[in-house]
Each structure stands twice: as C-alpha cells, then as structure tokens.
C-alpha atoms as a PDB file:
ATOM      1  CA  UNK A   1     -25.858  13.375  -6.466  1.00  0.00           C
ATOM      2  CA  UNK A   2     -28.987  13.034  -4.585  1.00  0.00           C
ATOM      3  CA  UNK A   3     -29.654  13.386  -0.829  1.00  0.00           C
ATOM      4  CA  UNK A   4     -29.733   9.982  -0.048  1.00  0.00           C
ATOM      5  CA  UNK A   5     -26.222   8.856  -1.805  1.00  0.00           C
ATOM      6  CA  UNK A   6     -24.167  11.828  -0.187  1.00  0.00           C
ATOM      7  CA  UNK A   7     -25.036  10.516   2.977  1.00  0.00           C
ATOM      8  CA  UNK A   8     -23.540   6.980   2.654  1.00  0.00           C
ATOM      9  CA  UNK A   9     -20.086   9.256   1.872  1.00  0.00           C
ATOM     10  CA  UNK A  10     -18.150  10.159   4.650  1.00  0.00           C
ATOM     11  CA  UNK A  11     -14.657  12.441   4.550  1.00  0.00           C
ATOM     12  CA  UNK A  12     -11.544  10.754   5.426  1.00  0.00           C
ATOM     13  CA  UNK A  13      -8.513  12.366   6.393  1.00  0.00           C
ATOM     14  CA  UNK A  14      -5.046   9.999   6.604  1.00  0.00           C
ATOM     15  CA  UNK A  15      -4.390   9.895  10.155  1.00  0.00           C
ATOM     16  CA  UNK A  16      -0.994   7.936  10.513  1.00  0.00           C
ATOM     17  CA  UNK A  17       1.640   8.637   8.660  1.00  0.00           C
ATOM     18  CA  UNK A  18       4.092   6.627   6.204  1.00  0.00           C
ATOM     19  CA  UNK A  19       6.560   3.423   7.131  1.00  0.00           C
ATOM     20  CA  UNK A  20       9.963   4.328   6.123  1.00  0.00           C
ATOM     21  CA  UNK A  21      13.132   4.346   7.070  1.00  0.00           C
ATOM     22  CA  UNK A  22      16.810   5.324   5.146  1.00  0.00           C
ATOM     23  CA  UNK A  23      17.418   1.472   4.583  1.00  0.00           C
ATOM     24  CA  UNK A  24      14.185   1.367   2.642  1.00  0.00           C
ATOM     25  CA  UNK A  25      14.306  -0.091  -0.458  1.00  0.00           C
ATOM     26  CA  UNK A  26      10.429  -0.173  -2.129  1.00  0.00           C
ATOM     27  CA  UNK A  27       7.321   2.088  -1.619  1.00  0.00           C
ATOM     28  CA  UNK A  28       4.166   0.154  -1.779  1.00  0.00           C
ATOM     29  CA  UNK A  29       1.181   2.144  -2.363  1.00  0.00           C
ATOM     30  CA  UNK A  30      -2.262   1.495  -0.820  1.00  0.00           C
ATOM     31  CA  UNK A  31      -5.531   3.817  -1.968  1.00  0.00           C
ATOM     32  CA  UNK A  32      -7.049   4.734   1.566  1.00  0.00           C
ATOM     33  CA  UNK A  33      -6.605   2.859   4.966  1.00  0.00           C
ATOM     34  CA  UNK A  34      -9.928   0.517   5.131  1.00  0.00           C
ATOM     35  CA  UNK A  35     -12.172   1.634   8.282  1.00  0.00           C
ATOM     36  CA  UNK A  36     -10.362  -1.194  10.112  1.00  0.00           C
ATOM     37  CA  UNK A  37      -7.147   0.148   9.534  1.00  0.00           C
ATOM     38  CA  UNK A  38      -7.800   3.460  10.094  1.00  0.00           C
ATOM     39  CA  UNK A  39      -9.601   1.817  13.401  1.00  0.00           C
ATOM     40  CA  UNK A  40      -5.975   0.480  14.453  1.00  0.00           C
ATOM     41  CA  UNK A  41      -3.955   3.158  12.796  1.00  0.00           C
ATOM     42  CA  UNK A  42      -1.870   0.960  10.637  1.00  0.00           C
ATOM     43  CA  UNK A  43      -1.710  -0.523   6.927  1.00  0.00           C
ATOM     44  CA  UNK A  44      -3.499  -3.478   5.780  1.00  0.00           C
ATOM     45  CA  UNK A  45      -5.421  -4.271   9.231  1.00  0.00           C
ATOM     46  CA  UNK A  46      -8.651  -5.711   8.149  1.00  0.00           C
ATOM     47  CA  UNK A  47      -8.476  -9.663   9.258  1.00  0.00           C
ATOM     48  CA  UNK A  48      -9.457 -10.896   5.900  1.00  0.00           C
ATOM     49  CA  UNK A  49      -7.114  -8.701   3.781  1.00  0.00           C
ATOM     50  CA  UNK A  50      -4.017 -10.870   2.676  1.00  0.00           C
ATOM     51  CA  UNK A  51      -1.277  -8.014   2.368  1.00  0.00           C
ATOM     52  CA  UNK A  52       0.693  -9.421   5.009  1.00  0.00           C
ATOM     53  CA  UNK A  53       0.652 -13.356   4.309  1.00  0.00           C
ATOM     54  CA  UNK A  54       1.349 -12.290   0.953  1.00  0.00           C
ATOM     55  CA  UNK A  55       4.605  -9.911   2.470  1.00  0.00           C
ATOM     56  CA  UNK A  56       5.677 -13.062   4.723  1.00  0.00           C
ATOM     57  CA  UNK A  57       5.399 -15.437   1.984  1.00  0.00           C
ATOM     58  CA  UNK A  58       8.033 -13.234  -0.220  1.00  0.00           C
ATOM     59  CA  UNK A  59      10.258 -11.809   2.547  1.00  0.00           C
ATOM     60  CA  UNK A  60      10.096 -13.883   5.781  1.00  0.00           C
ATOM     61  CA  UNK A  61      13.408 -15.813   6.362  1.00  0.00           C
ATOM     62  CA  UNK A  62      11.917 -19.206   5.972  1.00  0.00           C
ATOM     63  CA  UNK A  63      14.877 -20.419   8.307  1.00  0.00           C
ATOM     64  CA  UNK A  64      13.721 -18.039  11.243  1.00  0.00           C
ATOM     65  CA  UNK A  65      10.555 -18.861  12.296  1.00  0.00           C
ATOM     66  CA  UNK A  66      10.465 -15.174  14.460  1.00  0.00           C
ATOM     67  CA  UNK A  67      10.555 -13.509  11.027  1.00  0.00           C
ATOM     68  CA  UNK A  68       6.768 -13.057  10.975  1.00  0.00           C
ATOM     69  CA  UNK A  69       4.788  -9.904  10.327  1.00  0.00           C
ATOM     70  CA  UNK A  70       2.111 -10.841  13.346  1.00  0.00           C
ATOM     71  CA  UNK A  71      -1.026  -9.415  13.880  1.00  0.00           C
ATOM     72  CA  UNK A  72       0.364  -5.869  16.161  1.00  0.00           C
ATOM     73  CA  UNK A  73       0.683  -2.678  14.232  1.00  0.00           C
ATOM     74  CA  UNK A  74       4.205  -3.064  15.696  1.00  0.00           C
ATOM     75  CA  UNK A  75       5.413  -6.496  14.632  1.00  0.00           C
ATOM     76  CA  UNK A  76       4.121  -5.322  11.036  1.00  0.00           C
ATOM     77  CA  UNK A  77       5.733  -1.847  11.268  1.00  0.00           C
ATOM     78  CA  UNK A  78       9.034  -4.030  12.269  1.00  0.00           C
ATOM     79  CA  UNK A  79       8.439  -6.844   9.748  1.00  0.00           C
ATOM     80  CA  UNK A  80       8.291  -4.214   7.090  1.00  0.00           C
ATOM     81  CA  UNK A  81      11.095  -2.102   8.086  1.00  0.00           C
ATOM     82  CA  UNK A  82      13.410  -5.084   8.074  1.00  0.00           C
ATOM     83  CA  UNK A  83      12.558  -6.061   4.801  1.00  0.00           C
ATOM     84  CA  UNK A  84      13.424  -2.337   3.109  1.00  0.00           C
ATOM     85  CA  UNK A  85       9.873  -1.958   2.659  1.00  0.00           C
ATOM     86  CA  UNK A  86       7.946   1.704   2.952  1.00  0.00           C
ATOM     87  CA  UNK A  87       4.279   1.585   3.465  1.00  0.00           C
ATOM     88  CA  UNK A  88       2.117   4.925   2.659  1.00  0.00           C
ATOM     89  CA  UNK A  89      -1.137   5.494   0.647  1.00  0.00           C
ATOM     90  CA  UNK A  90      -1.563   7.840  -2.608  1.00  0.00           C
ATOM     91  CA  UNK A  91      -4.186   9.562  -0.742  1.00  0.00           C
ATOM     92  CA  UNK A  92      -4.255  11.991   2.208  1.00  0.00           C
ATOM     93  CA  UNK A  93      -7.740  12.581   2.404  1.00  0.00           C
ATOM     94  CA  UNK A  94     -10.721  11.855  -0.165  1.00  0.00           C
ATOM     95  CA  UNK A  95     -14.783  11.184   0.013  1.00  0.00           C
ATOM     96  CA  UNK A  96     -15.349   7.659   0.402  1.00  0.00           C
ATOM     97  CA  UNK A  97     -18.337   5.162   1.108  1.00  0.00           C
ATOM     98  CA  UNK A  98     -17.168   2.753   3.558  1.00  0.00           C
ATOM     99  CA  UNK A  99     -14.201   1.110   2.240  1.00  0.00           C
ATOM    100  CA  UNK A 100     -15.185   1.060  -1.677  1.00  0.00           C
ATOM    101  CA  UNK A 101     -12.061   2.189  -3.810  1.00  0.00           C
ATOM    102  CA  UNK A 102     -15.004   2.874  -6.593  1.00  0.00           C
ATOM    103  CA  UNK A 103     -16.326   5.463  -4.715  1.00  0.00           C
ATOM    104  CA  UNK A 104     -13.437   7.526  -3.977  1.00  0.00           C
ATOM    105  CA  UNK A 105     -14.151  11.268  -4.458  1.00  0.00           C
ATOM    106  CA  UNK A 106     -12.000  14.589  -3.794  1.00  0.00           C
ATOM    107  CA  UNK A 107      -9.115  12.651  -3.453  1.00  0.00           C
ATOM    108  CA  UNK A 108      -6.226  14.893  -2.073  1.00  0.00           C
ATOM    109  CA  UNK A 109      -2.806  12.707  -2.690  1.00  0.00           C
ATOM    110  CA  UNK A 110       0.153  12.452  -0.373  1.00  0.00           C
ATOM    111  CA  UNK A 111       3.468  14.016  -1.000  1.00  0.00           C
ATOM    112  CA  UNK A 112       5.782  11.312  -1.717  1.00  0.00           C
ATOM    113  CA  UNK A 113       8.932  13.871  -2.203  1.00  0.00           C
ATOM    114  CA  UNK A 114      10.350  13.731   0.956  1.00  0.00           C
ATOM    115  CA  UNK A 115      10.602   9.900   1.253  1.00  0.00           C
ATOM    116  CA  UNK A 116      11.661   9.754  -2.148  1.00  0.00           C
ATOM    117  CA  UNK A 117      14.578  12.301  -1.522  1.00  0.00           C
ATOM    118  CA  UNK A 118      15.609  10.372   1.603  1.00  0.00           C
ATOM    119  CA  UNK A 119      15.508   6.684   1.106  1.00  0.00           C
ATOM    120  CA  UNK A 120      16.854   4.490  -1.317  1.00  0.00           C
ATOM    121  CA  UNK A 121      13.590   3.218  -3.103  1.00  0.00           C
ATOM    122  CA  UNK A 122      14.432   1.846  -6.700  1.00  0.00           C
ATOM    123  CA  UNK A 123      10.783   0.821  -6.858  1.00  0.00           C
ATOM    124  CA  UNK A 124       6.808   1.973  -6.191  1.00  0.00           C
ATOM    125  CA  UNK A 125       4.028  -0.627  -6.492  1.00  0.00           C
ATOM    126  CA  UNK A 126       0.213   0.467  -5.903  1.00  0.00           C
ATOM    127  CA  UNK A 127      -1.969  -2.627  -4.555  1.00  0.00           C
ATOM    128  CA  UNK A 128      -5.233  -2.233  -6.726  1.00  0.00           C
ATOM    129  CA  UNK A 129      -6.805  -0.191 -10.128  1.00  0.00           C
ATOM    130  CA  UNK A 130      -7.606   2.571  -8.014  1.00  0.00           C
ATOM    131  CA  UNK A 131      -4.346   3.357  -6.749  1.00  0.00           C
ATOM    132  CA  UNK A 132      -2.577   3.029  -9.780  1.00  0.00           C
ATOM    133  CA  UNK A 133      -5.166   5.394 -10.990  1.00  0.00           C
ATOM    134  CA  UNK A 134      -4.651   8.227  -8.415  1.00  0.00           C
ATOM    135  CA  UNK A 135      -1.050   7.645  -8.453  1.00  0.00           C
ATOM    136  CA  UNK A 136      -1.442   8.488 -12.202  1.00  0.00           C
ATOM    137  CA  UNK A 137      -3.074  10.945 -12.270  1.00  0.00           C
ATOM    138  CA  UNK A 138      -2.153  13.058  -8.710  1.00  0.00           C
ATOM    139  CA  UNK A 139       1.391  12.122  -7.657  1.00  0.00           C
ATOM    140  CA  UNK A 140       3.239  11.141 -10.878  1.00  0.00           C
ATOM    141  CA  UNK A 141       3.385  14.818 -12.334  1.00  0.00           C
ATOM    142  CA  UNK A 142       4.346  16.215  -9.220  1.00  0.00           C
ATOM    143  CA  UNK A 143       7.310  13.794  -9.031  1.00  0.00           C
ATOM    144  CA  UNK A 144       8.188  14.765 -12.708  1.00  0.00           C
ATOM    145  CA  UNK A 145       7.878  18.122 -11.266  1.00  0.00           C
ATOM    146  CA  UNK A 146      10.205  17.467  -8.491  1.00  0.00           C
ATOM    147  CA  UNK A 147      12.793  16.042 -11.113  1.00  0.00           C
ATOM    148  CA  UNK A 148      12.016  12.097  -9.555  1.00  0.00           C
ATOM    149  CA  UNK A 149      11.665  10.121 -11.966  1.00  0.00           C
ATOM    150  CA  UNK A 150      10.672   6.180 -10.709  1.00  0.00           C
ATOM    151  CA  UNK A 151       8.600   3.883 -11.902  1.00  0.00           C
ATOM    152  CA  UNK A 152       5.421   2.527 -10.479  1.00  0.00           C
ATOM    153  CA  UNK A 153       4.068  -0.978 -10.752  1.00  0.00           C
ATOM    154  CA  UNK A 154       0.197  -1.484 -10.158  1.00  0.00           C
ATOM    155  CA  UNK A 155      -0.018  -5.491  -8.263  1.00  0.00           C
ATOM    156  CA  UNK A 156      -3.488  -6.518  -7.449  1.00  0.00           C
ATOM    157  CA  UNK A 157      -5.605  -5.753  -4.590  1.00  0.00           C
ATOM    158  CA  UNK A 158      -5.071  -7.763  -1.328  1.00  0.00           C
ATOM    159  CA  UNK A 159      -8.596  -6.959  -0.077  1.00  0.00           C
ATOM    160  CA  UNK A 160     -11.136  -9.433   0.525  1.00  0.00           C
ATOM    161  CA  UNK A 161     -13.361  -7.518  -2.221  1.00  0.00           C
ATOM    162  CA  UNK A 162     -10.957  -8.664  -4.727  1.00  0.00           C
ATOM    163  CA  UNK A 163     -12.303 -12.235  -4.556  1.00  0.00           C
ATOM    164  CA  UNK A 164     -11.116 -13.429  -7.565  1.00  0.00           C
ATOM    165  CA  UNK A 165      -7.775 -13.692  -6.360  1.00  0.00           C
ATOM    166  CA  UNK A 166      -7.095 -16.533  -3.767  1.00  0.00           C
ATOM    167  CA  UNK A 167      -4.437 -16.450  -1.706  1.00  0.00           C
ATOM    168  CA  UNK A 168      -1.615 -18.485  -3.876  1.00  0.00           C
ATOM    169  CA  UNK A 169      -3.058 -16.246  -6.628  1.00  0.00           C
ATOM    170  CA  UNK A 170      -1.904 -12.950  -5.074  1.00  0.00           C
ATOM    171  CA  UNK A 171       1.660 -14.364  -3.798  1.00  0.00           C
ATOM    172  CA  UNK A 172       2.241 -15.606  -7.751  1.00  0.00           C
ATOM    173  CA  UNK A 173       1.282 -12.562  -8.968  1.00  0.00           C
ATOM    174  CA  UNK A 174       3.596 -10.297  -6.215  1.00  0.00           C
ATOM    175  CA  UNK A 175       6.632 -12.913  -6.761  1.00  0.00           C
ATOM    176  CA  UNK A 176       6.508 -12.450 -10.347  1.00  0.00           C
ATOM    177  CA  UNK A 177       6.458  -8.242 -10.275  1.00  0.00           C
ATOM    178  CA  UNK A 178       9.060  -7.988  -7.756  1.00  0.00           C
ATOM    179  CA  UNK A 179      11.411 -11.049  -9.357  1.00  0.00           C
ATOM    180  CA  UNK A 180      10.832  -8.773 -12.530  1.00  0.00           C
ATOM    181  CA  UNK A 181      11.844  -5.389 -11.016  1.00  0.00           C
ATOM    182  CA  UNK A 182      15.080  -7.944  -9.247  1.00  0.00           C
ATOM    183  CA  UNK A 183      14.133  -7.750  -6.105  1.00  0.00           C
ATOM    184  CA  UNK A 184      15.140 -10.240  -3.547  1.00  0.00           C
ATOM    185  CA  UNK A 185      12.997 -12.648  -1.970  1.00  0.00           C
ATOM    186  CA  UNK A 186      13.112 -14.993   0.785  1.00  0.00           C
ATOM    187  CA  UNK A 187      12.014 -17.999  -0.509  1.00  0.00           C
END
C-alpha cells in the first residue's frame, strides 16, 4: 500500500452497542455502521439506505398505523424490539475507506456469545457479501467453539451502493428468506 491510499483509510471502532432484548427472536447482521450511522449512533441511519422501509414493510401491523420504525434512533430501537428483532454488526472495529464494505481491513468481529446464550434467536441474517464474508470467516468458528450452532442467512445489501436493487426488489427478496426460515410477517 502506498502513501497516498493509506490515507483515504481511517480506523473505526463500534461505538454503540447491539439491539436485543430476551423476547428477541432474529439477529440481523450489518458489516460496519456507515459514517452516518456511526454519526447518530444507531443502525441503518443513512437517509437513502432502505433497511427500515424494508423492516416496516415485513413487520409493521398494517392495521396500526403507529407501528412505524420513524426516523429517531429511538422509534427504530422500539420498532425493532417489538418485532423480536436484534440489531448488531459482525465487526467491532476494522480499517475502512469511508463507508466501502470492499475496503474493509483488520476487521476485529464482535462476540455474538452472550446474545446468543440469552435470547431466543432461531435465526442470523447478514445484509450484504461482506458480512456474510466476515461472519464466515471470524464469528462462525468461534460459535462452533462455543458449542452454538445457528445458521446464518446472507440477504442483500440495503445501502444505496447496492443500486441494483430497488426498493420492491429488496422487500421480495427479505419476504422470501424470512417466509423460508418461517418467520412471521405482518403483511
């Protein structure tokens, strides 16, 4: 690596912790907060990312118009909790250039053991390649390690890189995984 390319690399540590509670029922796995969310402190904050529409179109009540994820760190923390679902990333801290999963370097991955041991969570799904990669290849043999054995699903990114993937796209493609793994959906 020349001088000029390690300076567009910066080194992130993971600065908020997981969303999880004992009623949760599925881990979903981001690779590293974007700047924006690490900016708010939260998962999936970036305007343009479609996580959450893609979340509200699955599990909102469609006959309670207050079951909305929002656009607070807190009304998505809520939204998520009272659908069962845990939010965390497979990394704790890595080398990245801006928000580029491609770059990703020295990744350090989370310890998913204790919210494992402690919630219910029949199911892990990564959003993205890159995830599904680290997940791979950091936190899967510690969990065989740890005697936890769980499957992961890898769905698609929700970022606005991924912009092959329109909207309608990305809800088909989340519907189908979790109607697979029998998961229910509000729909």
């Amino acid at each position: 690596m020349n001088a000029a390319s390690a300076k567009q690399f910066i080194h992130v540590e993971h600065e908020f912790g997981p969303v999880w509670n004992s009623e949760s029922r599925i881990l979903i796995l981001g690779s590293m907060p974007s700047p924006k969310s690490r900016e708010a402190a939260f998962y999936y904050m970036h305007p343009r990312n479609r996580f959450w529409p893609v979340m509200e179109a699955l599990f909102a009540d469609p006959a309670n118009l207050n079951d909305r994820a929002g656009d607070s760190a807190e009304s998505r923390r809520a939204f998520a909790l009272r659908h069962g679902i845990a939010l965390w990333d497979v990394i704790a801290s890595c080398d990245i250039t801006g928000a580029s999963d491609a770059s990703i370097r020295n990744a350090v991955p989370n310890d998913l053991v204790p919210i494992l041991r402690n919630a219910p969570i029949s199911h892990i799904f990564t959003t993205g390649a890159k995830a599904a990669q680290l997940y791979r290849k950091l936190i899967e043999p510690h969990l065989v390690e740890s005697g936890i054995a769980i499957g992961m699903i890898q769905l698609p990114s929700t970022s606005p890189a991924n912009a092959s993937m329109r909207l309608p796209d990305l809800i088909a493609a989340y519907r189908s995984a979790f109607q697979r793994e029998h998961l229910a959906l509000n729909y």
